[in-house]
Protein backbone atom coordinates (compact mmCIF):
# COMPACT_ATOMS: atom_id res chain seq x y z
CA UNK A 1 -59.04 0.35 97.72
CA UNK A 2 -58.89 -2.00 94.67
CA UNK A 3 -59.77 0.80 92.75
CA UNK A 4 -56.81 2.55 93.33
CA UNK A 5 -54.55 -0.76 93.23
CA UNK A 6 -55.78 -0.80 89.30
CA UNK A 7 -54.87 3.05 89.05
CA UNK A 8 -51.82 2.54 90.18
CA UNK A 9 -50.54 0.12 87.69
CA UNK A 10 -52.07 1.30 84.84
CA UNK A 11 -49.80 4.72 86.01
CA UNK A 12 -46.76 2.20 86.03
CA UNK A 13 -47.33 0.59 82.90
CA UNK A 14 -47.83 4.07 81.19
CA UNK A 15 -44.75 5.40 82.55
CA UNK A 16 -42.89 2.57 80.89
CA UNK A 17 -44.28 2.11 77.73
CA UNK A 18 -43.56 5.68 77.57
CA UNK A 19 -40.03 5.37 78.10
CA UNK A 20 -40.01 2.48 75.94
CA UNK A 21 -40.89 4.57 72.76
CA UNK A 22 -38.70 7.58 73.89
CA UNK A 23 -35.81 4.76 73.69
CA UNK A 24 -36.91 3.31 70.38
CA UNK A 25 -37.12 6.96 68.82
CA UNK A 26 -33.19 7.38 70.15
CA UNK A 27 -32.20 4.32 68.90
CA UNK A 28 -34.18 4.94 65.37
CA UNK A 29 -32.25 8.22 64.89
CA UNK A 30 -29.18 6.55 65.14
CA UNK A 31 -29.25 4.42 63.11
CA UNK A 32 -30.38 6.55 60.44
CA UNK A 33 -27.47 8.94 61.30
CA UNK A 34 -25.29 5.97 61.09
CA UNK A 35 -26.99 5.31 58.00
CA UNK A 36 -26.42 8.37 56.58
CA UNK A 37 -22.81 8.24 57.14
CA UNK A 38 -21.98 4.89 55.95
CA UNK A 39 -23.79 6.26 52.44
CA UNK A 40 -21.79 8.87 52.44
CA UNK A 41 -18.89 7.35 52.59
CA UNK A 42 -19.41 4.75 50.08
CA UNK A 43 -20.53 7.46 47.78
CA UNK A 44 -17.21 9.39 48.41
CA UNK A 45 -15.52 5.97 47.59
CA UNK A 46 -17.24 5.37 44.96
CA UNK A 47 -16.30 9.04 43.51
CA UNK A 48 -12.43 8.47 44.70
CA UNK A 49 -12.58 5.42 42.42
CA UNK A 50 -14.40 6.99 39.61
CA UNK A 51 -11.91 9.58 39.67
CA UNK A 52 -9.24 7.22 39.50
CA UNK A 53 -9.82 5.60 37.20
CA UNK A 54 -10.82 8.53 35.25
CA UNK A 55 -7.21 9.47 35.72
CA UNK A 56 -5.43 6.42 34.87
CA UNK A 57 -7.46 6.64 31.53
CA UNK A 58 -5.83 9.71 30.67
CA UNK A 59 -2.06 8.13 31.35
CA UNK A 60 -3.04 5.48 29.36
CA UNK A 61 -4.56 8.23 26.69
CA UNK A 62 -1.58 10.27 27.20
CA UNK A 63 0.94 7.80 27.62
CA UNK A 64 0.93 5.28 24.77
CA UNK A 65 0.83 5.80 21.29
CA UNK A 66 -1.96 4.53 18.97
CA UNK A 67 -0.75 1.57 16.79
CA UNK A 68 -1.85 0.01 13.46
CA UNK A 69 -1.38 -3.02 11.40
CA UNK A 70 -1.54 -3.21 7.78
CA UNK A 71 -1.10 -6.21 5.15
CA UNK A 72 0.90 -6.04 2.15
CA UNK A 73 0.30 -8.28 -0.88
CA UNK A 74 2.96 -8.42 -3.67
CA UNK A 75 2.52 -10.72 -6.83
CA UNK A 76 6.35 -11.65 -6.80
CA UNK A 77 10.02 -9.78 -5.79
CA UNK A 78 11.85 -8.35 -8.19
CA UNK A 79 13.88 -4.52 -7.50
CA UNK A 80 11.13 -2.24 -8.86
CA UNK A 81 8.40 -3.92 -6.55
CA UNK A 82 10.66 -4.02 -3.72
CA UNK A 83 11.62 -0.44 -4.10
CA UNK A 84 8.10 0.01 -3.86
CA UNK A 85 7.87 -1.62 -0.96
CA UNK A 86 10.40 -0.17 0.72
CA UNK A 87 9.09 3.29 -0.43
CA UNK A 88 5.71 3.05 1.30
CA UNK A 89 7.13 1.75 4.44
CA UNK A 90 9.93 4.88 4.16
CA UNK A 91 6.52 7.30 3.86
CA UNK A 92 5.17 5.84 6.98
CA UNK A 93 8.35 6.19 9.22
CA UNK A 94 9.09 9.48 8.34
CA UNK A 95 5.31 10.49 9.43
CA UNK A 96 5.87 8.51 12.78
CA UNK A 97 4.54 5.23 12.03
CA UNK A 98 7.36 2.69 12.34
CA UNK A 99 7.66 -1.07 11.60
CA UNK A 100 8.29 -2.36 15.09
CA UNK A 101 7.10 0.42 17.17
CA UNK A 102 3.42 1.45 16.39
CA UNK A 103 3.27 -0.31 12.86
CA UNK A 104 2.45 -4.26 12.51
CA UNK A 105 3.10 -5.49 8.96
CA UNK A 106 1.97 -8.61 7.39
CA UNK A 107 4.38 -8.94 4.73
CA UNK A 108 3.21 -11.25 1.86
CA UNK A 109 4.50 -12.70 -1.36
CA UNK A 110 2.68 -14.59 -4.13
CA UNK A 111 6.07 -15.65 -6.13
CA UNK A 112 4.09 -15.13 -9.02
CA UNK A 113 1.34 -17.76 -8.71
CA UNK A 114 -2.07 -16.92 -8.90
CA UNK A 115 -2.79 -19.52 -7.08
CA UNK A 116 -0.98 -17.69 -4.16
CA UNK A 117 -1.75 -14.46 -5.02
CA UNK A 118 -5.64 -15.80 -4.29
CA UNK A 119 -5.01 -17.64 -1.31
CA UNK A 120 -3.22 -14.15 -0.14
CA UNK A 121 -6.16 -12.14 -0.78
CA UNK A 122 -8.61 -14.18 1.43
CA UNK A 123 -6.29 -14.49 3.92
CA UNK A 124 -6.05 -11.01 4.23
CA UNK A 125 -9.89 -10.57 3.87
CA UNK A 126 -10.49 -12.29 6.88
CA UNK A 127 -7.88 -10.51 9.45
CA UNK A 128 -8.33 -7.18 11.22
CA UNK A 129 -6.25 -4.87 9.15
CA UNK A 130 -6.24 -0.82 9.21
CA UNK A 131 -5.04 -0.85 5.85
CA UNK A 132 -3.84 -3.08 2.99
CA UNK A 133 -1.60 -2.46 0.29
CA UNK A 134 -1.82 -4.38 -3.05
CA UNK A 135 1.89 -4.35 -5.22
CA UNK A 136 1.35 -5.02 -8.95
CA UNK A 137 -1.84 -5.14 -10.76
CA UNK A 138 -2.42 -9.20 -10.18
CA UNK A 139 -2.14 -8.65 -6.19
CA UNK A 140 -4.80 -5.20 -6.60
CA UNK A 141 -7.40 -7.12 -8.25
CA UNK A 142 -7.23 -10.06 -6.35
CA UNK A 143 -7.49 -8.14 -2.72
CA UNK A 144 -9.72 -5.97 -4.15
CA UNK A 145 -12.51 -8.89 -4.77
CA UNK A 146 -12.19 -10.23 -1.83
CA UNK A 147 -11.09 -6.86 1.09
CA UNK A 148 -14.58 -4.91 0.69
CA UNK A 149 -14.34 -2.58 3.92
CA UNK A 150 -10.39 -2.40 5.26
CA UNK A 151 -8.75 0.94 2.81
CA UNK A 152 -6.64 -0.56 0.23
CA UNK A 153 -4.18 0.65 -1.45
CA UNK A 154 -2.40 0.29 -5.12
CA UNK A 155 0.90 1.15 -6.22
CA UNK A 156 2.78 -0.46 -9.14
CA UNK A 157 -0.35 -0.63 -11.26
CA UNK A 158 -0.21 0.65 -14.85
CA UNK A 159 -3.89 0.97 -15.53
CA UNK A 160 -6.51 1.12 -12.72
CA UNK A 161 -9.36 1.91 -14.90
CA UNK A 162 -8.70 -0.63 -17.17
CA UNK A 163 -8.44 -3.21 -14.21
CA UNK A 164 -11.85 -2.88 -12.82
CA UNK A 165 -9.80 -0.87 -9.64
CA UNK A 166 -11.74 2.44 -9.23
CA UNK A 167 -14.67 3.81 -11.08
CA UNK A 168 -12.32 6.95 -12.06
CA UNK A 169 -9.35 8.38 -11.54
CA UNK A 170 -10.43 12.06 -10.38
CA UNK A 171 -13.32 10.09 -7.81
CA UNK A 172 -11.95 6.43 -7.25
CA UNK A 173 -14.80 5.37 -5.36
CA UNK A 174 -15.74 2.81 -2.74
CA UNK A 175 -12.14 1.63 -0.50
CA UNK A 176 -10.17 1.56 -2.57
CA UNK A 177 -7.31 3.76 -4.45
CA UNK A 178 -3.89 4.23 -4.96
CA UNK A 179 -0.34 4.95 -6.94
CA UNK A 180 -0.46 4.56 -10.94
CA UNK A 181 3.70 3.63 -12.11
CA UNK A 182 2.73 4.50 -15.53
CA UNK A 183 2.61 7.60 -17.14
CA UNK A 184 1.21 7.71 -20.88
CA UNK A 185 4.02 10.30 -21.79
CA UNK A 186 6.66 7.88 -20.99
CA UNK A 187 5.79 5.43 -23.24
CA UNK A 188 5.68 8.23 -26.16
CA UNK A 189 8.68 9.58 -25.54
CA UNK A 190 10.79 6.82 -25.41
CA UNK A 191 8.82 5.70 -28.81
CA UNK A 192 10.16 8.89 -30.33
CA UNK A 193 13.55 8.59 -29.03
CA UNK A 194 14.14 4.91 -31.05
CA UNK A 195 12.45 6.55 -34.15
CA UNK A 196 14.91 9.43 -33.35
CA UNK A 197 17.96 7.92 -32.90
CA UNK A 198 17.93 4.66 -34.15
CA UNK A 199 16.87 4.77 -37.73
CA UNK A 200 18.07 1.33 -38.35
CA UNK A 201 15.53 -0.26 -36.12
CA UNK A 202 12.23 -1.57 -38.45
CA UNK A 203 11.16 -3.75 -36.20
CA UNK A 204 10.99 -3.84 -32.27
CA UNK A 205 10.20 -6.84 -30.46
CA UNK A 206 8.58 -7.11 -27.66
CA UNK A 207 8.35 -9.68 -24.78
CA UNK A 208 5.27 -10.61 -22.90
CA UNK A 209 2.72 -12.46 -20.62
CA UNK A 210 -0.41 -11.33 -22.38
CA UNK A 211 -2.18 -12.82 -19.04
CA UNK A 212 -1.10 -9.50 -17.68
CA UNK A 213 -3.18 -6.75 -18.18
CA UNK A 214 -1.01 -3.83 -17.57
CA UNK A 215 1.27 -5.31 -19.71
CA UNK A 216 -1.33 -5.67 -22.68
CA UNK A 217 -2.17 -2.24 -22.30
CA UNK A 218 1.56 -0.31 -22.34
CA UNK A 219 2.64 -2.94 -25.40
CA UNK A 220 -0.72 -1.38 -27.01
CA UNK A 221 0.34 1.84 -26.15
CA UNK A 222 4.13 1.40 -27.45
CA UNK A 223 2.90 -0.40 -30.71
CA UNK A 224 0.41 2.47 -31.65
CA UNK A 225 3.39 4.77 -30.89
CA UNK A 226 6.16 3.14 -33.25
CA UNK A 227 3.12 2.53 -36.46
CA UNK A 228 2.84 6.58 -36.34
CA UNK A 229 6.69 6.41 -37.03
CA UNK A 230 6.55 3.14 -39.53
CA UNK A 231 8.11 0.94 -37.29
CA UNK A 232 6.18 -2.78 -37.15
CA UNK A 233 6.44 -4.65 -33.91
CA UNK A 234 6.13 -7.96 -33.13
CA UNK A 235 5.55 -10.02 -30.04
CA UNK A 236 6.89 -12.95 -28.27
CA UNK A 237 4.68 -14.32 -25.53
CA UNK A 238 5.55 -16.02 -22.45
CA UNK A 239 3.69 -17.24 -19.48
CA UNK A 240 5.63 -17.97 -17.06
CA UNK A 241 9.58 -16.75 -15.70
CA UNK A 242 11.18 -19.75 -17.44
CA UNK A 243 10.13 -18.88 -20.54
CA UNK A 244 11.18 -15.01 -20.91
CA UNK A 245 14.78 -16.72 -22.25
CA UNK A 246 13.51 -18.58 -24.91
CA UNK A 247 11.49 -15.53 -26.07
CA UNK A 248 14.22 -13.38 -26.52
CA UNK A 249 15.85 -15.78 -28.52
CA UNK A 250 12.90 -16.49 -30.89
CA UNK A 251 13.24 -12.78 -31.95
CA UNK A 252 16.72 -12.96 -33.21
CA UNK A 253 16.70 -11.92 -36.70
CA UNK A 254 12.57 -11.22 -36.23
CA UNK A 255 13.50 -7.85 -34.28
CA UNK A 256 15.89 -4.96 -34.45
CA UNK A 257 15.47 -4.21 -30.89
CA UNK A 258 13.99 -5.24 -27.89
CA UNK A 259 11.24 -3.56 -25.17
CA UNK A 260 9.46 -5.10 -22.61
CA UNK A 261 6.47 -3.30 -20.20
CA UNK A 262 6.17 -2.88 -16.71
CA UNK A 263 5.60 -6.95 -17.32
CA UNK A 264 6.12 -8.93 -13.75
CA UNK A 265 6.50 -11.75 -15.10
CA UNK A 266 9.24 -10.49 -17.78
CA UNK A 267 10.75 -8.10 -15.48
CA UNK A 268 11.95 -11.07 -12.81
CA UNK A 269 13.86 -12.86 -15.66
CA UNK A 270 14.38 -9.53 -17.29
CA UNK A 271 18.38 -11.34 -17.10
CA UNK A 272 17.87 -13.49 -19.78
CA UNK A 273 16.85 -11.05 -21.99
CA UNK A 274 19.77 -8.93 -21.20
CA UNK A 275 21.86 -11.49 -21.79
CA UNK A 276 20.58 -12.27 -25.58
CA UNK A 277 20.78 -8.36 -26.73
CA UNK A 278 24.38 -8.18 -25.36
CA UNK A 279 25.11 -11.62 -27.41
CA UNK A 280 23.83 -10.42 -30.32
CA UNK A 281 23.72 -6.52 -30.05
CA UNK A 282 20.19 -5.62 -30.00
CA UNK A 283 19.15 -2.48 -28.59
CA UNK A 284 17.21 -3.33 -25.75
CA UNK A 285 14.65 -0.42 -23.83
CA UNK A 286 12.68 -0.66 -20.97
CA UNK A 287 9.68 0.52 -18.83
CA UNK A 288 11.70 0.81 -15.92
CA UNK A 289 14.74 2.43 -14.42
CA UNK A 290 15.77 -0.74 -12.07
CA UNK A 291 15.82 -2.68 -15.45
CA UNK A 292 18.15 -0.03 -17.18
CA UNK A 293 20.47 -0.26 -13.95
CA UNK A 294 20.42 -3.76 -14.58
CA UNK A 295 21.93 -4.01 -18.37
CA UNK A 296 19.08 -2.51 -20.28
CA UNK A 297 20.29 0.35 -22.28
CA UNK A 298 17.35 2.94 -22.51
CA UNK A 299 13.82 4.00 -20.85
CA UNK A 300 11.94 7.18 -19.82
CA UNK A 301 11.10 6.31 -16.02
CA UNK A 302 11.64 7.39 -12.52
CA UNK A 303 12.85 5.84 -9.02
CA UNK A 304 9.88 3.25 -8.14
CA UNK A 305 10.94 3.91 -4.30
CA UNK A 306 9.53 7.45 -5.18
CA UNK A 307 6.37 5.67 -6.72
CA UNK A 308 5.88 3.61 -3.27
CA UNK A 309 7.16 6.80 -1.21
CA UNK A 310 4.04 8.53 -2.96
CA UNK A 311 1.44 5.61 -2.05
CA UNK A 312 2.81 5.80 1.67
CA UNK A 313 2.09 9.51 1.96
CA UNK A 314 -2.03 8.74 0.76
CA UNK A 315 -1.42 6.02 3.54
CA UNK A 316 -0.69 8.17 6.30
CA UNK A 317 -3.31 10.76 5.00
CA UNK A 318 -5.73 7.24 5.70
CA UNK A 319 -4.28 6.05 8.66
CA UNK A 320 -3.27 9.46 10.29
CA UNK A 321 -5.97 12.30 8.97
CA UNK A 322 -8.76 10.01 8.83
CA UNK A 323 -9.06 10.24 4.98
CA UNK A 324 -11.15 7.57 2.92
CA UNK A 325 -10.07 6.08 0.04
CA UNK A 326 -12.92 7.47 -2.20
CA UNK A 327 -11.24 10.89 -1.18
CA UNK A 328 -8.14 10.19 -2.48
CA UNK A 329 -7.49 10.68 -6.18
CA UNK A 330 -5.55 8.39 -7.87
CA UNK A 331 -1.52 9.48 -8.42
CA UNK A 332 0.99 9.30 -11.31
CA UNK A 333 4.59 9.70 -11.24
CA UNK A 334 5.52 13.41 -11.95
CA UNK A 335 9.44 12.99 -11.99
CA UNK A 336 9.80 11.60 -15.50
CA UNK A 337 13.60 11.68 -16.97
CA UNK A 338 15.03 9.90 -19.56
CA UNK A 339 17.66 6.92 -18.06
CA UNK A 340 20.30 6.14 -19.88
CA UNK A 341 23.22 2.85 -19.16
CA UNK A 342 26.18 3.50 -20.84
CA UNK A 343 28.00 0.04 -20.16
CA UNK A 344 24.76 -1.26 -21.62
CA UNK A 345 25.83 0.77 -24.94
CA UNK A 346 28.44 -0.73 -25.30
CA UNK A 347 27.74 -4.14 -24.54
CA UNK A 348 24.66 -3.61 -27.34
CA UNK A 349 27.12 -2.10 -30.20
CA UNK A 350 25.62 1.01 -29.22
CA UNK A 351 27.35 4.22 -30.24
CA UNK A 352 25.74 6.85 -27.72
CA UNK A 353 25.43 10.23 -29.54
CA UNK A 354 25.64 13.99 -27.53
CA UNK A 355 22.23 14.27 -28.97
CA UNK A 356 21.12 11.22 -27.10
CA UNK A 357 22.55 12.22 -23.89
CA UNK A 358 21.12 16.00 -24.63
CA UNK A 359 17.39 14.42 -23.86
CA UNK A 360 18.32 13.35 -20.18
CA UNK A 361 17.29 16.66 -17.89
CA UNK A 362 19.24 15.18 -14.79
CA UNK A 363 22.57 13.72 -16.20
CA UNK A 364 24.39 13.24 -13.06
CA UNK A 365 21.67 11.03 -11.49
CA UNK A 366 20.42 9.26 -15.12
CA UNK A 367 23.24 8.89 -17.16
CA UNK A 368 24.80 5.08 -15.76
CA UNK A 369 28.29 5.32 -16.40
């Protein structure tokens, strides 16, 4: 009888542990279906939000405009630099890179102090540029010493080579390159033309800051010139603005006419010396056409807002076309003309021949009435 007492409840408790596990087992499975859908869900989430954001990358891709900012270092203002200037930026805008819109530029000017000019240079070294452009030979040298990665670009430099700017001028070479504003044949010409025309003149004078390279080199250039046709020349140095009057007037009676380089520093009080060939009617020729529209009589030049529009156009192939600098052969002006002022004629005792004016290819545009 106790036998079968024990039996019994060890039937009983095998019934319910059996029913116990068949109730874990249910509950087991689902939760693991439950599981199963709360990972899928989160995974379908977490694709919706990939996807997204995937998207709203592409309207940011598509929708705005990549922008750069480039520094700009001039060694002082006077009209050819700032036609430069205004050149380049020209180039840029008419590619689709405007000043304002998608263009930052960090305009700066050394007033001719190379004190400044250095001070500019590191300044520029140390922000994040795309590009920099260096106006006048001073302002190349100095960025290029101290910008060693950012492109940089030249433009109103007479002699690259001869500044330490590029190792050539085919294969420039490391970052940077750029626009020469001097072409040897200019020089030449306008050489020949005095010999030509003015056989009176035995002695030219000529104004500069011998601190400035380019100008060293084109007075070289123009004195090797006038010895092949017997004419002497003699200098009259200045080194600073304030002195370019004083200079002028120390060649009185030294000098039958007057020339001055692509000289910065001669070229911003290139007034003065206007002033003291119309006083005492001396010839006076220049490197440059904004000097000639300014009271000089004579030069063999171009538009330097073509010069800067050229430099702008190797910009855009940089900042556009993913060009390097080292890529980019170094330019020259190719739209040489002889320039000619006639109220500078006549304010010089200057009696302008047809044979004189017969030299000028493009008389309505370079003939200054």
């Amino acid at each position: 009888m106790r036998k079968a007492g024990y039996l019994l409840i060890i039937g009983l408790l095998a019934v319910m542990l059996a029913a116990c596990g068949q109730g874990k087992k249910d509950n087991a499975g689902g939760n693991a279906g439950s599981g199963s859908n709360s990972t899928g869900s989160t995974t379908e989430q977490t694709s919706g939000n990939s996807g997204q954001s995937s998207e709203n990358q592409g309207q940011s891709s598509g929708g705005s405009e990549q922008s750069f900012r480039i520094a700009i270092s001039q060694i002082v203002e006077h009209p050819s630099l700032d036609a430069t200037r205004d050149g380049f930026l020209a180039a840029l805008k008419d590619a689709g890179l405007e000043e304002g819109v998608n263009l930052k530029v960090d305009y700066n000017n050394a007033q001719g102090d190379q004190t400044n000019n250095l001070s500019i240079a590191q300044k520029i070294a140390a922000d994040n540029n795309d590009l920099v452009l260096a106006i006048a030979t001073p302002s190349a040298q100095a960025v290029a010493q101290y910008v060693k990665e950012t492109p940089v670009l030249f433009a109103a430099v007479t002699d690259p080579l001869g500044a330490n700017l590029v190792d050539s001028l085919e294969a420039p070479g490391g970052n940077v390159t750029g626009a020469s504003d001097t072409n040897p044949e200019a020089v030449r010409k306008l050489m020949d033309f005095i010999a030509e025309h003015f056989p009176n003149v035995k002695t030219v004078g000529v104004i500069i800051n011998e601190g400035e390279q380019n100008a060293v080199v084109m007075a070289e250039n123009a004195e090797n010139q006038l010895a092949q046709h017997g004419i002497q020349t003699v200098r009259a140095a200045v080194a600073n603005t304030s002195e370019v009057k004083q200079a002028a007037e120390s060649l009185i009676g030294r000098a039958d006419a007057f020339f001055i380089t692509l000289d910065n520093t001669v070229v911003s009080g290139v007034d003065a010396v206007i002033q003291v060939a119309n006083e005492n009617d001396i010839p006076f020729f220049s490197s440059d056409r904004d000097t000639v529209e300014r009271g000089a009589f004579a030069t063999v030049g171009f538009r330097y807002y073509d010069h800067g529009y050229q430099a702008g156009q190797m910009a855009v192939e940089i900042l556009k076309n993913g060009k390097k600098p080292s890529e980019l052969p170094v330019t020259f002006p190719d739209k040489l003309d002889f320039i000619l002022n006639l109220k500078a004629a006549a304010e010089q005792n200057i009696t302008v021949t047809d044979a004189m004016k017969a030299v000028v290819q493009d008389p309505a545009n370079n003939i200054i009435e």
